[in-house]
N, C-alpha and C. Protein backbone atom coordinates (compact mmCIF):
# COMPACT_ATOMS: atom_id res chain seq x y z
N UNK A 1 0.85 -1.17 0.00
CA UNK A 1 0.00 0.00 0.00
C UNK A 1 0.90 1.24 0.00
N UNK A 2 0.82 2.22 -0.68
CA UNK A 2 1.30 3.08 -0.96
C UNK A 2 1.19 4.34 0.14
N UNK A 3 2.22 5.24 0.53
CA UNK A 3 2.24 6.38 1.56
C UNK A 3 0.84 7.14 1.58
N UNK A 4 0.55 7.14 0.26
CA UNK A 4 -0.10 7.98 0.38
C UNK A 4 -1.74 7.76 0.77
N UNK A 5 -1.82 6.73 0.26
CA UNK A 5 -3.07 5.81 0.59
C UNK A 5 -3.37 5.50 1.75
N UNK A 6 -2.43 5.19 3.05
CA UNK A 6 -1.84 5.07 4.53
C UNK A 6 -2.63 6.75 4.83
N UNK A 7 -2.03 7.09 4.55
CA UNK A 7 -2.25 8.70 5.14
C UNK A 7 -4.22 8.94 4.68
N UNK A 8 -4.45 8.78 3.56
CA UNK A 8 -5.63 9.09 3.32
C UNK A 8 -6.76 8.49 4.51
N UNK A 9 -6.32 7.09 4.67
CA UNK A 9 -6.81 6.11 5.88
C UNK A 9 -6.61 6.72 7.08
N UNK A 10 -6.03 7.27 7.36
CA UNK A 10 -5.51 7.95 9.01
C UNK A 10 -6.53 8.87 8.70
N UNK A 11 -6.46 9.79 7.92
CA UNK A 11 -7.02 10.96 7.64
C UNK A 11 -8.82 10.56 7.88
N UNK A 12 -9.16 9.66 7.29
CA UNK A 12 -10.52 9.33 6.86
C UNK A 12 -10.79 8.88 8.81
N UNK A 13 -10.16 8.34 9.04
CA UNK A 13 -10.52 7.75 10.83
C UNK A 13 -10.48 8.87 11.53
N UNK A 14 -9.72 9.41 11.90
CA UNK A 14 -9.64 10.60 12.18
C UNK A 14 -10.85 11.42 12.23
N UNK A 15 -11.43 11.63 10.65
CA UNK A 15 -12.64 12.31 10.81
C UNK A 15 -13.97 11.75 11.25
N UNK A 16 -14.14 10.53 10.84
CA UNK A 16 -15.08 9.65 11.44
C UNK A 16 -15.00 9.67 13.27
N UNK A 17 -13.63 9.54 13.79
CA UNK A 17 -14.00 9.81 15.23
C UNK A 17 -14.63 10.99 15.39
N UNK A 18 -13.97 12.12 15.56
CA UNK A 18 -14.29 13.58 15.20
C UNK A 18 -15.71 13.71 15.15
N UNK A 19 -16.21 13.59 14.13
CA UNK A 19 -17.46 13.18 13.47
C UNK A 19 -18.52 13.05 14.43
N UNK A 20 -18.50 11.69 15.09
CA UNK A 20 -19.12 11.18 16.66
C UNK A 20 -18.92 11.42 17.19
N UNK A 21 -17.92 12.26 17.59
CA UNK A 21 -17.75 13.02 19.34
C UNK A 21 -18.47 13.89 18.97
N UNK A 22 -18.60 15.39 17.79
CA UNK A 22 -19.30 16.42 17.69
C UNK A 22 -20.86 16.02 17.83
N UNK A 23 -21.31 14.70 17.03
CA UNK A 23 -22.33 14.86 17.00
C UNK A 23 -23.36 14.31 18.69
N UNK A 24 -22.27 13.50 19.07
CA UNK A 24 -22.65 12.92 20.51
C UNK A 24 -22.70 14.30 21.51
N UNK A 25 -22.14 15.24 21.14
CA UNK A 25 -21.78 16.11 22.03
C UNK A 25 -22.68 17.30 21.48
N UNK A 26 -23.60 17.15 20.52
CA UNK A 26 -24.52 18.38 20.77
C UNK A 26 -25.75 17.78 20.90
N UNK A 27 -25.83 16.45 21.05
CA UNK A 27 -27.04 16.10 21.46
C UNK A 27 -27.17 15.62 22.93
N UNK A 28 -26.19 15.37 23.56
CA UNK A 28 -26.47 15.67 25.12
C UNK A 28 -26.74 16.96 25.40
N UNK A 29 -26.16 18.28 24.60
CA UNK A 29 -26.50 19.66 25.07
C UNK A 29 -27.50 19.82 24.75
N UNK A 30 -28.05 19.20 23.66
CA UNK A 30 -29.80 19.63 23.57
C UNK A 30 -30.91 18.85 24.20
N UNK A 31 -30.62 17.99 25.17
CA UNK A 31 -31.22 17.00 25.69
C UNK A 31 -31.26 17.95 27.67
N UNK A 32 -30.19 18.75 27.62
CA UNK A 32 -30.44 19.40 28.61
C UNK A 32 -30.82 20.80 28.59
N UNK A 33 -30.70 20.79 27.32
CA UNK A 33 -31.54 22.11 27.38
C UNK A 33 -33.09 22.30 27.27
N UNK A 34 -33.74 20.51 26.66
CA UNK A 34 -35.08 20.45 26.72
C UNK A 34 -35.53 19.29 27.85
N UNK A 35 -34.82 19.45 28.81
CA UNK A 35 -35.63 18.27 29.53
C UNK A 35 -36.48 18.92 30.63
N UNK A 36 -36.81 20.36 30.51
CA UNK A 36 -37.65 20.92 31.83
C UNK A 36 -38.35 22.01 30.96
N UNK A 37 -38.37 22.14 29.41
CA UNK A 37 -38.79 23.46 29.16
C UNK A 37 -40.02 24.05 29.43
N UNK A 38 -41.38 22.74 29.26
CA UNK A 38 -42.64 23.08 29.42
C UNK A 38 -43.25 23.00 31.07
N UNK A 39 -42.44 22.24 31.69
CA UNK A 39 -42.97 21.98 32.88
C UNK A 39 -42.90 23.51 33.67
N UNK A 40 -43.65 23.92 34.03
CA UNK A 40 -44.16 25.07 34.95
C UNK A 40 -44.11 24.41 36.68
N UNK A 41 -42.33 25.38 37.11
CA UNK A 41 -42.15 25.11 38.36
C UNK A 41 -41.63 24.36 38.62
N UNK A 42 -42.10 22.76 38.35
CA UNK A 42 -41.20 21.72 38.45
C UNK A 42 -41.09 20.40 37.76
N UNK A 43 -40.29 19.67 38.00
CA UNK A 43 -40.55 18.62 36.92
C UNK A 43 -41.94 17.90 37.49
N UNK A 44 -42.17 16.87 36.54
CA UNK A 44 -43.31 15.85 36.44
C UNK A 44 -43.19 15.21 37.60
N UNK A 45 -43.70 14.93 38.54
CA UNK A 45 -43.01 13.80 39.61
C UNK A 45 -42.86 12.33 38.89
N UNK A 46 -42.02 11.17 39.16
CA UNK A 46 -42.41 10.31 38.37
C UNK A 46 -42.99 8.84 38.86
N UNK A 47 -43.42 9.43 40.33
CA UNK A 47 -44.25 8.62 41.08
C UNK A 47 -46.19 8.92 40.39
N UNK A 48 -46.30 9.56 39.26
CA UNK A 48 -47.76 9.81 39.18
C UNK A 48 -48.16 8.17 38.21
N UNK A 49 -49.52 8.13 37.99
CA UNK A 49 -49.90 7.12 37.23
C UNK A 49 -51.44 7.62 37.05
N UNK A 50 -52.05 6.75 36.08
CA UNK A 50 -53.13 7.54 35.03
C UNK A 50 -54.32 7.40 36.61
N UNK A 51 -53.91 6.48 37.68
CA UNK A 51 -55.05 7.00 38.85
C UNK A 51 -54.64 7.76 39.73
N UNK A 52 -53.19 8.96 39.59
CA UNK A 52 -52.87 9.83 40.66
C UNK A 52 -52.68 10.77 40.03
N UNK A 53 -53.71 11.40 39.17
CA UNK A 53 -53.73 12.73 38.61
C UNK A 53 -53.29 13.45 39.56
N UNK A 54 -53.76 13.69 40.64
CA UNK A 54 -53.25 15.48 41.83
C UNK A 54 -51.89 15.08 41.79
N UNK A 55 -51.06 14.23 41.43
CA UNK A 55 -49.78 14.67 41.55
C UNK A 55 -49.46 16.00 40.75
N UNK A 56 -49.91 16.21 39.70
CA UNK A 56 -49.50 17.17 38.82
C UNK A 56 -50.80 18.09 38.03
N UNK A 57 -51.91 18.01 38.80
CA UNK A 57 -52.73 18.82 38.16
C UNK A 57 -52.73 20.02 39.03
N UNK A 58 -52.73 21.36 38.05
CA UNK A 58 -52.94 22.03 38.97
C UNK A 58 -55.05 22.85 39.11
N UNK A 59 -55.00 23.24 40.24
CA UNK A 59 -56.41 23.62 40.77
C UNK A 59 -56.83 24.07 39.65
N UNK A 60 -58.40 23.50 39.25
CA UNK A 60 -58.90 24.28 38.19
C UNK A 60 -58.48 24.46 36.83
N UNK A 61 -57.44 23.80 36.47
CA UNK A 61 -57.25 24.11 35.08
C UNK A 61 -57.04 22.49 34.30
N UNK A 62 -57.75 22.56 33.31
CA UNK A 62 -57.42 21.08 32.77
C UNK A 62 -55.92 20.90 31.71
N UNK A 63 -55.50 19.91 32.10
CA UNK A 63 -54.21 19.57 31.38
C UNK A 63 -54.01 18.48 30.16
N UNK A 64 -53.04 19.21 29.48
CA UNK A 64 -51.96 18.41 27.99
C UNK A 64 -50.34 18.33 28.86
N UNK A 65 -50.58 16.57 28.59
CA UNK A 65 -49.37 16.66 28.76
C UNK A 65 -48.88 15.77 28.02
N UNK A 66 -48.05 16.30 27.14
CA UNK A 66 -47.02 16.20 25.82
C UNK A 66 -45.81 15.61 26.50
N UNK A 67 -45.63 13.67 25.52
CA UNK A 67 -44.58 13.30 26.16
C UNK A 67 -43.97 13.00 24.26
N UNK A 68 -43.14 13.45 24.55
CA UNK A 68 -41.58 13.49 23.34
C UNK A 68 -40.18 12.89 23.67
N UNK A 69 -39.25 13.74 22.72
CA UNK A 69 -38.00 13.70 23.12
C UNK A 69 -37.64 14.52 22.27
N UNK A 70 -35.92 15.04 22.97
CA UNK A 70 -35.73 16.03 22.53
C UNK A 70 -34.49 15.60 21.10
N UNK A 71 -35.14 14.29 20.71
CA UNK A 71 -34.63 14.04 19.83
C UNK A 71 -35.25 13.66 18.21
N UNK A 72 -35.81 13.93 18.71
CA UNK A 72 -37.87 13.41 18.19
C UNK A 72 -37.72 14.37 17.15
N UNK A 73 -37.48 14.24 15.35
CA UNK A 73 -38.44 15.58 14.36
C UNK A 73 -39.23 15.70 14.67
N UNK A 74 -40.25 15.05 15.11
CA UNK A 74 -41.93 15.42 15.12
C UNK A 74 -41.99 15.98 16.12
N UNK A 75 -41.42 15.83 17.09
CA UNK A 75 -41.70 16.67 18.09
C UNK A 75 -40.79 18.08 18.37
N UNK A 76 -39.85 17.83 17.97
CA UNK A 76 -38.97 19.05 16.72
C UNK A 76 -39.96 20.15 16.80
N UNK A 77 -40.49 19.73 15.57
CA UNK A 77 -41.70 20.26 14.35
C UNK A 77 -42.77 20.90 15.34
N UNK A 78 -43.30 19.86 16.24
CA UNK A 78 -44.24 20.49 17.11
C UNK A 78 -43.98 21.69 18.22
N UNK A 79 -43.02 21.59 18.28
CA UNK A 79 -42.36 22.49 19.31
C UNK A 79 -42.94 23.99 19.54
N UNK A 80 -42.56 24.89 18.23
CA UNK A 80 -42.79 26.42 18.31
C UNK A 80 -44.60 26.01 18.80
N UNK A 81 -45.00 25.86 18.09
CA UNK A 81 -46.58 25.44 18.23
C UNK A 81 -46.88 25.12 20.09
N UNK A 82 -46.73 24.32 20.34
CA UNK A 82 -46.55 23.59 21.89
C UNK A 82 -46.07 24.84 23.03
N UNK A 83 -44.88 25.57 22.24
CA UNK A 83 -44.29 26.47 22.99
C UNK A 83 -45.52 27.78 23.52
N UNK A 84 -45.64 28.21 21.89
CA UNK A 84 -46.58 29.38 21.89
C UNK A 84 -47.69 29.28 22.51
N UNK A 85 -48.67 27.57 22.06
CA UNK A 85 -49.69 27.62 23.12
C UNK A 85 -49.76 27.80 24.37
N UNK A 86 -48.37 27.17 24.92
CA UNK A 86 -48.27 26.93 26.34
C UNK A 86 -48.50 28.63 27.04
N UNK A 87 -47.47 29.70 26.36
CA UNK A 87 -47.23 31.23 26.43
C UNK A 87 -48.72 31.61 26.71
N UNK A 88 -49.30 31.44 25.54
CA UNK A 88 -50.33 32.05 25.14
C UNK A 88 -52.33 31.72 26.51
N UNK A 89 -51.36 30.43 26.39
CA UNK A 89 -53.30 29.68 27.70
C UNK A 89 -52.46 29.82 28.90
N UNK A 90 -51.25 30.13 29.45
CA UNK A 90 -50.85 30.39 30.88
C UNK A 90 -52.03 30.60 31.79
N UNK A 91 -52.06 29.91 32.71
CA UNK A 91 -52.83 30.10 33.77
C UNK A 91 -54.58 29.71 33.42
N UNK A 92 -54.89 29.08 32.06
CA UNK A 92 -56.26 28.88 31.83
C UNK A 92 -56.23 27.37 31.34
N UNK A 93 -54.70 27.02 31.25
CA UNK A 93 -54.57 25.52 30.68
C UNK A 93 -53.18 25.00 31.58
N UNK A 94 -52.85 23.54 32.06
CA UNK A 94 -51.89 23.84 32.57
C UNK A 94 -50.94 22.58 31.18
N UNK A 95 -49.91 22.83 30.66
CA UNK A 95 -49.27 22.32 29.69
C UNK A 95 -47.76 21.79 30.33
N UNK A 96 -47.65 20.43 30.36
CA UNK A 96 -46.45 19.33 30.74
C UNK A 96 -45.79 19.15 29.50
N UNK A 97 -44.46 18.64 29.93
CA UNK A 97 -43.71 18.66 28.34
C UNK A 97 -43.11 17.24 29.58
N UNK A 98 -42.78 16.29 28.62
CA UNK A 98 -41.82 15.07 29.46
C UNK A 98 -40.98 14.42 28.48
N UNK A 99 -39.52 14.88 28.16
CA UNK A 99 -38.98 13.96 27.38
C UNK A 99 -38.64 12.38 28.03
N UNK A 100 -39.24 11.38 27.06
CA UNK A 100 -39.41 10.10 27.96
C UNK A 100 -38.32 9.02 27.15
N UNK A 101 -37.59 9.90 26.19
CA UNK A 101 -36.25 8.99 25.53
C UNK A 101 -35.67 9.08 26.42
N UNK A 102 -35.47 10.52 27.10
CA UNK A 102 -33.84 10.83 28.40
C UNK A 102 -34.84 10.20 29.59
N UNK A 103 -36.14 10.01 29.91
CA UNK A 103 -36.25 9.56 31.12
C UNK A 103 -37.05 8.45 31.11
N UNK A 104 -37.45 7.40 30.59
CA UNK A 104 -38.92 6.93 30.34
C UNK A 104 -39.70 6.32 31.98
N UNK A 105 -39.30 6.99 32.81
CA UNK A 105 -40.21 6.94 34.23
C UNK A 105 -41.06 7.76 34.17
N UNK A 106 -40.70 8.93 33.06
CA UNK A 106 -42.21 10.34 33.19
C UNK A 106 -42.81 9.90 32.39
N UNK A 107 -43.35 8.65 31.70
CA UNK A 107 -44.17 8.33 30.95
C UNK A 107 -45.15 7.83 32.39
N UNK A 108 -44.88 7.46 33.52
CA UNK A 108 -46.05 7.46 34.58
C UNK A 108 -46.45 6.01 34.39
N UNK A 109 -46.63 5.38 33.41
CA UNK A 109 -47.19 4.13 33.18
C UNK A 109 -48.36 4.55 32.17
N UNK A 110 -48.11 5.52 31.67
CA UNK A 110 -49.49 6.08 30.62
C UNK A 110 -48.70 5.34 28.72
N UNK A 111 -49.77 4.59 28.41
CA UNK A 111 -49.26 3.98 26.67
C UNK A 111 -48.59 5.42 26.16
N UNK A 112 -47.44 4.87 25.53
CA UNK A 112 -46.57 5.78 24.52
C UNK A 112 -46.02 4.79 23.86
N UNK A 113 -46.50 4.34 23.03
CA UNK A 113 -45.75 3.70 21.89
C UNK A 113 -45.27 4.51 20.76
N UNK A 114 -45.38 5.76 20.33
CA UNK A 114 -44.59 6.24 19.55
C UNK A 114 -44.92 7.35 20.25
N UNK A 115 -43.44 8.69 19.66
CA UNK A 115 -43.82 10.15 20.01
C UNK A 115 -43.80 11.07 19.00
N UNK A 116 -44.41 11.62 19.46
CA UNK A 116 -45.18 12.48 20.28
C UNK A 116 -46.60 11.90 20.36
N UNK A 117 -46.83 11.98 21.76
CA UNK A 117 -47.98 11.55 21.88
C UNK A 117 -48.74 12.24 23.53
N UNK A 118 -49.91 13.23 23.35
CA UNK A 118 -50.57 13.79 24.72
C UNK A 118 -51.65 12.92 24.47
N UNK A 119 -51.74 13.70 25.96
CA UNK A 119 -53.17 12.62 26.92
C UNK A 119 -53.59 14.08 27.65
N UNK A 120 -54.96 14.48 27.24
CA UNK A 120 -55.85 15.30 27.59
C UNK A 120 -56.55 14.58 29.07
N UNK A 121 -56.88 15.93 29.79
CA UNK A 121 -57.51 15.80 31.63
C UNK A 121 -58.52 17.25 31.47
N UNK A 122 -59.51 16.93 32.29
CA UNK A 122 -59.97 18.03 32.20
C UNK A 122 -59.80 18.29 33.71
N UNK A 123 -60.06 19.63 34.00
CA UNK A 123 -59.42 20.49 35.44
C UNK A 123 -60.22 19.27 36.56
N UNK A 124 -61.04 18.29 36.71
CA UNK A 124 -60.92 17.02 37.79
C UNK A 124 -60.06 16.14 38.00
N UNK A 125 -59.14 16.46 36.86
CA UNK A 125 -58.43 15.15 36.75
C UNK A 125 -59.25 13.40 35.94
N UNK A 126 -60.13 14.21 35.26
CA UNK A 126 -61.07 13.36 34.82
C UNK A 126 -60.46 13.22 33.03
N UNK A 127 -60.72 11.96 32.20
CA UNK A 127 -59.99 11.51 31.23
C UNK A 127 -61.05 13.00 30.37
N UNK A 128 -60.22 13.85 29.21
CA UNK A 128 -61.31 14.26 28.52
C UNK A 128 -61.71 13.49 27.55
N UNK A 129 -63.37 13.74 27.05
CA UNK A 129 -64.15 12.70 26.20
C UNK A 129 -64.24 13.85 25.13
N UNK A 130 -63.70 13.85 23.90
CA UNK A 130 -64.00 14.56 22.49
C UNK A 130 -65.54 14.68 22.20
N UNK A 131 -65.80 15.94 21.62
CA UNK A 131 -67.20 16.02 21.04
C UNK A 131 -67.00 15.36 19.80
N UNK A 132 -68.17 14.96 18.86
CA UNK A 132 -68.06 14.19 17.62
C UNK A 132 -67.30 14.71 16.84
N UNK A 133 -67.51 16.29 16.61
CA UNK A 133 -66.59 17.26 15.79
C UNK A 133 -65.46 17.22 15.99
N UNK A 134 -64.82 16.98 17.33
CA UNK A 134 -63.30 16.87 17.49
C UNK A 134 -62.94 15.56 17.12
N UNK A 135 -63.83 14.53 17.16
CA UNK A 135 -63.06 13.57 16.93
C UNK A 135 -63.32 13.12 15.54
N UNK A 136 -63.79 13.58 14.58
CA UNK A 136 -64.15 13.63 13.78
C UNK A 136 -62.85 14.63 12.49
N UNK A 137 -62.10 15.29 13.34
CA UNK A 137 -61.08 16.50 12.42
C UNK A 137 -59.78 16.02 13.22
N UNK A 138 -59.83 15.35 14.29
CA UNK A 138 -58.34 14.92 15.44
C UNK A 138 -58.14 13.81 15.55
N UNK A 139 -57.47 12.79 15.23
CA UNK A 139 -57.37 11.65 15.45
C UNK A 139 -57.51 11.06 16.83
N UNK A 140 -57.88 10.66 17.81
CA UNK A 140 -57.15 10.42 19.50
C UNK A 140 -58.14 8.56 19.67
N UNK A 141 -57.20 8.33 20.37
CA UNK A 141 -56.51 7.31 21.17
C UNK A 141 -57.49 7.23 22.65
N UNK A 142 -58.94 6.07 22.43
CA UNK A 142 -59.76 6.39 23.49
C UNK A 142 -59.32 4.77 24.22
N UNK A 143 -59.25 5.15 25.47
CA UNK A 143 -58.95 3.90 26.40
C UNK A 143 -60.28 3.96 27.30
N UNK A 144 -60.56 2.57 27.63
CA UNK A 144 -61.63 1.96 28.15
C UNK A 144 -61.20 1.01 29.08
N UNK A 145 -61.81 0.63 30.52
CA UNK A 145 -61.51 -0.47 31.20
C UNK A 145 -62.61 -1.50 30.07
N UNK A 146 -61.94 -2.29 30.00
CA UNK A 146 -62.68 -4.29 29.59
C UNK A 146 -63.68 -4.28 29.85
N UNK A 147 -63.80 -4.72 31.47
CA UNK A 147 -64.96 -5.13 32.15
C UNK A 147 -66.16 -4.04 32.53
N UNK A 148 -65.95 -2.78 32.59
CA UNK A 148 -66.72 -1.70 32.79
C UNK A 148 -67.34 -0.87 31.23
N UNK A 149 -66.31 -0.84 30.90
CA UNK A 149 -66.06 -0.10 29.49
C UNK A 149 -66.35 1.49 29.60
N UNK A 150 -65.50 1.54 31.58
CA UNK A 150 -65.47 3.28 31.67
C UNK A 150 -64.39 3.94 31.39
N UNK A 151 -64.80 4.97 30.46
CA UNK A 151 -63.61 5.86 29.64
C UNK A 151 -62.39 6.19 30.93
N UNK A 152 -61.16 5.74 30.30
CA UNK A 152 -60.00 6.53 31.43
C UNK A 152 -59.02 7.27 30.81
N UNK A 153 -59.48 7.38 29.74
CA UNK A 153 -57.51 7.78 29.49
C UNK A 153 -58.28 8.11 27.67
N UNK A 154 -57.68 9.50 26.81
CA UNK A 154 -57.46 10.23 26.00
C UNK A 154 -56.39 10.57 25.67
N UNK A 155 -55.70 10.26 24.44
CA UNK A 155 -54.75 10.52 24.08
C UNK A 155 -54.47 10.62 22.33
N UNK A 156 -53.61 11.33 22.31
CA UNK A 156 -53.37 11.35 20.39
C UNK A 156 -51.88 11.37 19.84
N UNK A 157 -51.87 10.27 19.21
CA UNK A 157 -50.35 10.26 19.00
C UNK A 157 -50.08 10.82 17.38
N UNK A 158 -49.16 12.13 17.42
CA UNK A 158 -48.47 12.62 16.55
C UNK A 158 -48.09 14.04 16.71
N UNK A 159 -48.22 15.04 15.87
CA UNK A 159 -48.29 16.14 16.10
C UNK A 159 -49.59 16.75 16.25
N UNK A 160 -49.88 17.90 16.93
CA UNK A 160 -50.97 18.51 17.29
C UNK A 160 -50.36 20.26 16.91
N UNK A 161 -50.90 21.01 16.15
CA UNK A 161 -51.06 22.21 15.49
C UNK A 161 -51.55 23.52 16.98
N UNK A 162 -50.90 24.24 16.95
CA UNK A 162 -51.61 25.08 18.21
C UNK A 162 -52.88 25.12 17.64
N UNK A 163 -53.45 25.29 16.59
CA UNK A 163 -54.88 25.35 16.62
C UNK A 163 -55.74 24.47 16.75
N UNK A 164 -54.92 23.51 16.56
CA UNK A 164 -55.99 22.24 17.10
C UNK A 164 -55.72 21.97 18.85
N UNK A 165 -54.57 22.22 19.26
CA UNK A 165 -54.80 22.49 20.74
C UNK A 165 -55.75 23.39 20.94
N UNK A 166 -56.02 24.61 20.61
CA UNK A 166 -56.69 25.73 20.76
C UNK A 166 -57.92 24.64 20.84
N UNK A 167 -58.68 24.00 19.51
CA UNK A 167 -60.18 23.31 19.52
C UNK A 167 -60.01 22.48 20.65
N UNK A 168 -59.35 21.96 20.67
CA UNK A 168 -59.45 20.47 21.73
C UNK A 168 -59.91 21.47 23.21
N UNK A 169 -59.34 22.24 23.59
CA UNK A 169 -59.75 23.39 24.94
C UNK A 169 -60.79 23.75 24.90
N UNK A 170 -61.03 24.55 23.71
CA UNK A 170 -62.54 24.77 23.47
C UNK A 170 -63.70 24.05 23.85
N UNK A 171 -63.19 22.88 23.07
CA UNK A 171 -64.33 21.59 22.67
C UNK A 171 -64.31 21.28 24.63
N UNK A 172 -63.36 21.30 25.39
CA UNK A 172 -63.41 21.16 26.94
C UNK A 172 -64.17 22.11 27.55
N UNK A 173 -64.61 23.14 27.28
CA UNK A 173 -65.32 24.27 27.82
C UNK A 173 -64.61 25.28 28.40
N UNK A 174 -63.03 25.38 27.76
CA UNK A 174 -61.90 26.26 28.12
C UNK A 174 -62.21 27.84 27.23
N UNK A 175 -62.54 28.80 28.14
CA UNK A 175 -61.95 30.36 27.10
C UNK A 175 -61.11 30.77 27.33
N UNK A 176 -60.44 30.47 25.63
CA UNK A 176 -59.02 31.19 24.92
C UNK A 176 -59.61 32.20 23.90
């Protein structure tokens, strides 16, 4: 093998390490820069489960809580949207963010098989139930006990548009 061919090989490894350290190393920085952004005050506790809503509801206001990662396009994508709503319903909606790639204990024991995926509460801590119209323009994810076949759990897996957050509140009896 020729000098120069030797050298091209060093050269080529070289950048390939390089390569993976940069890219390993801006995705831990963005993994701490989104692992608390939406949570208001404090993190999620990760003792809650879909029957200990008061861990994290707050008084009177019904909750989205958006579980991602901060590695997630789609949840990428959803972000400005998620962000602005959150800005925008302060104090009339309460909005959770849980990246559950860096933690998957803040998933609570609530289904996430793919992300992005929220699970709507209305201010009881009660599962919300879609009007026909919402569910009819929103895709969501209705859970039922078996033996009862009483609604517990609402959820929609993909992206959600601030304006379709906006309807889904509405359709709850929320004014935005």
């Amino acid at each position: 093998m020729s000098k120069g061919i030797k050298i091209l090989i060093i050269l080529i490894v070289i950048a390939l390490i390089a390569g993976v350290f940069l890219l390993k190393r801006g995705r831990e920085s963005s993994n701490e820069a989104e692992e608390i952004l939406f949570v208001e005050e404090e993190r999620i506790p990760l003792e809650y489960t879909i029957f200990d809503m008061d861990a994290f509801l707050e008084p009177g206001l019904p909750l989205m809580l958006d579980m991602g990662s901060a590695s997630c396009g789609p949840c990428l994508q959803m972000k400005p949207d998620l962000k602005a709503f959150y800005e925008e319903s302060y104090g009339k909606v309460s909005v959770r963010y849980a990246d559950i790639w860096a933690d998957p204990a803040l998933s609570g024991g609530l289904p996430a098989y793919a992300v992005p995926v929220q699970y709507f509460f209305n201010a009881d801590g009660s599962p919300y139930v879609p009007s026909e119209e919402i569910l009819s323009s929103i895709g969501f994810s209705l859970y039922s006990l078996k033996d009862s076949g009483e609604h517990v759990l609402t959820g929609h897996y993909g992206m959600l548009s601030k304006e379709q957050m906006y309807a889904i509140f509405r359709d709850m009896g929320v004014e935005l």
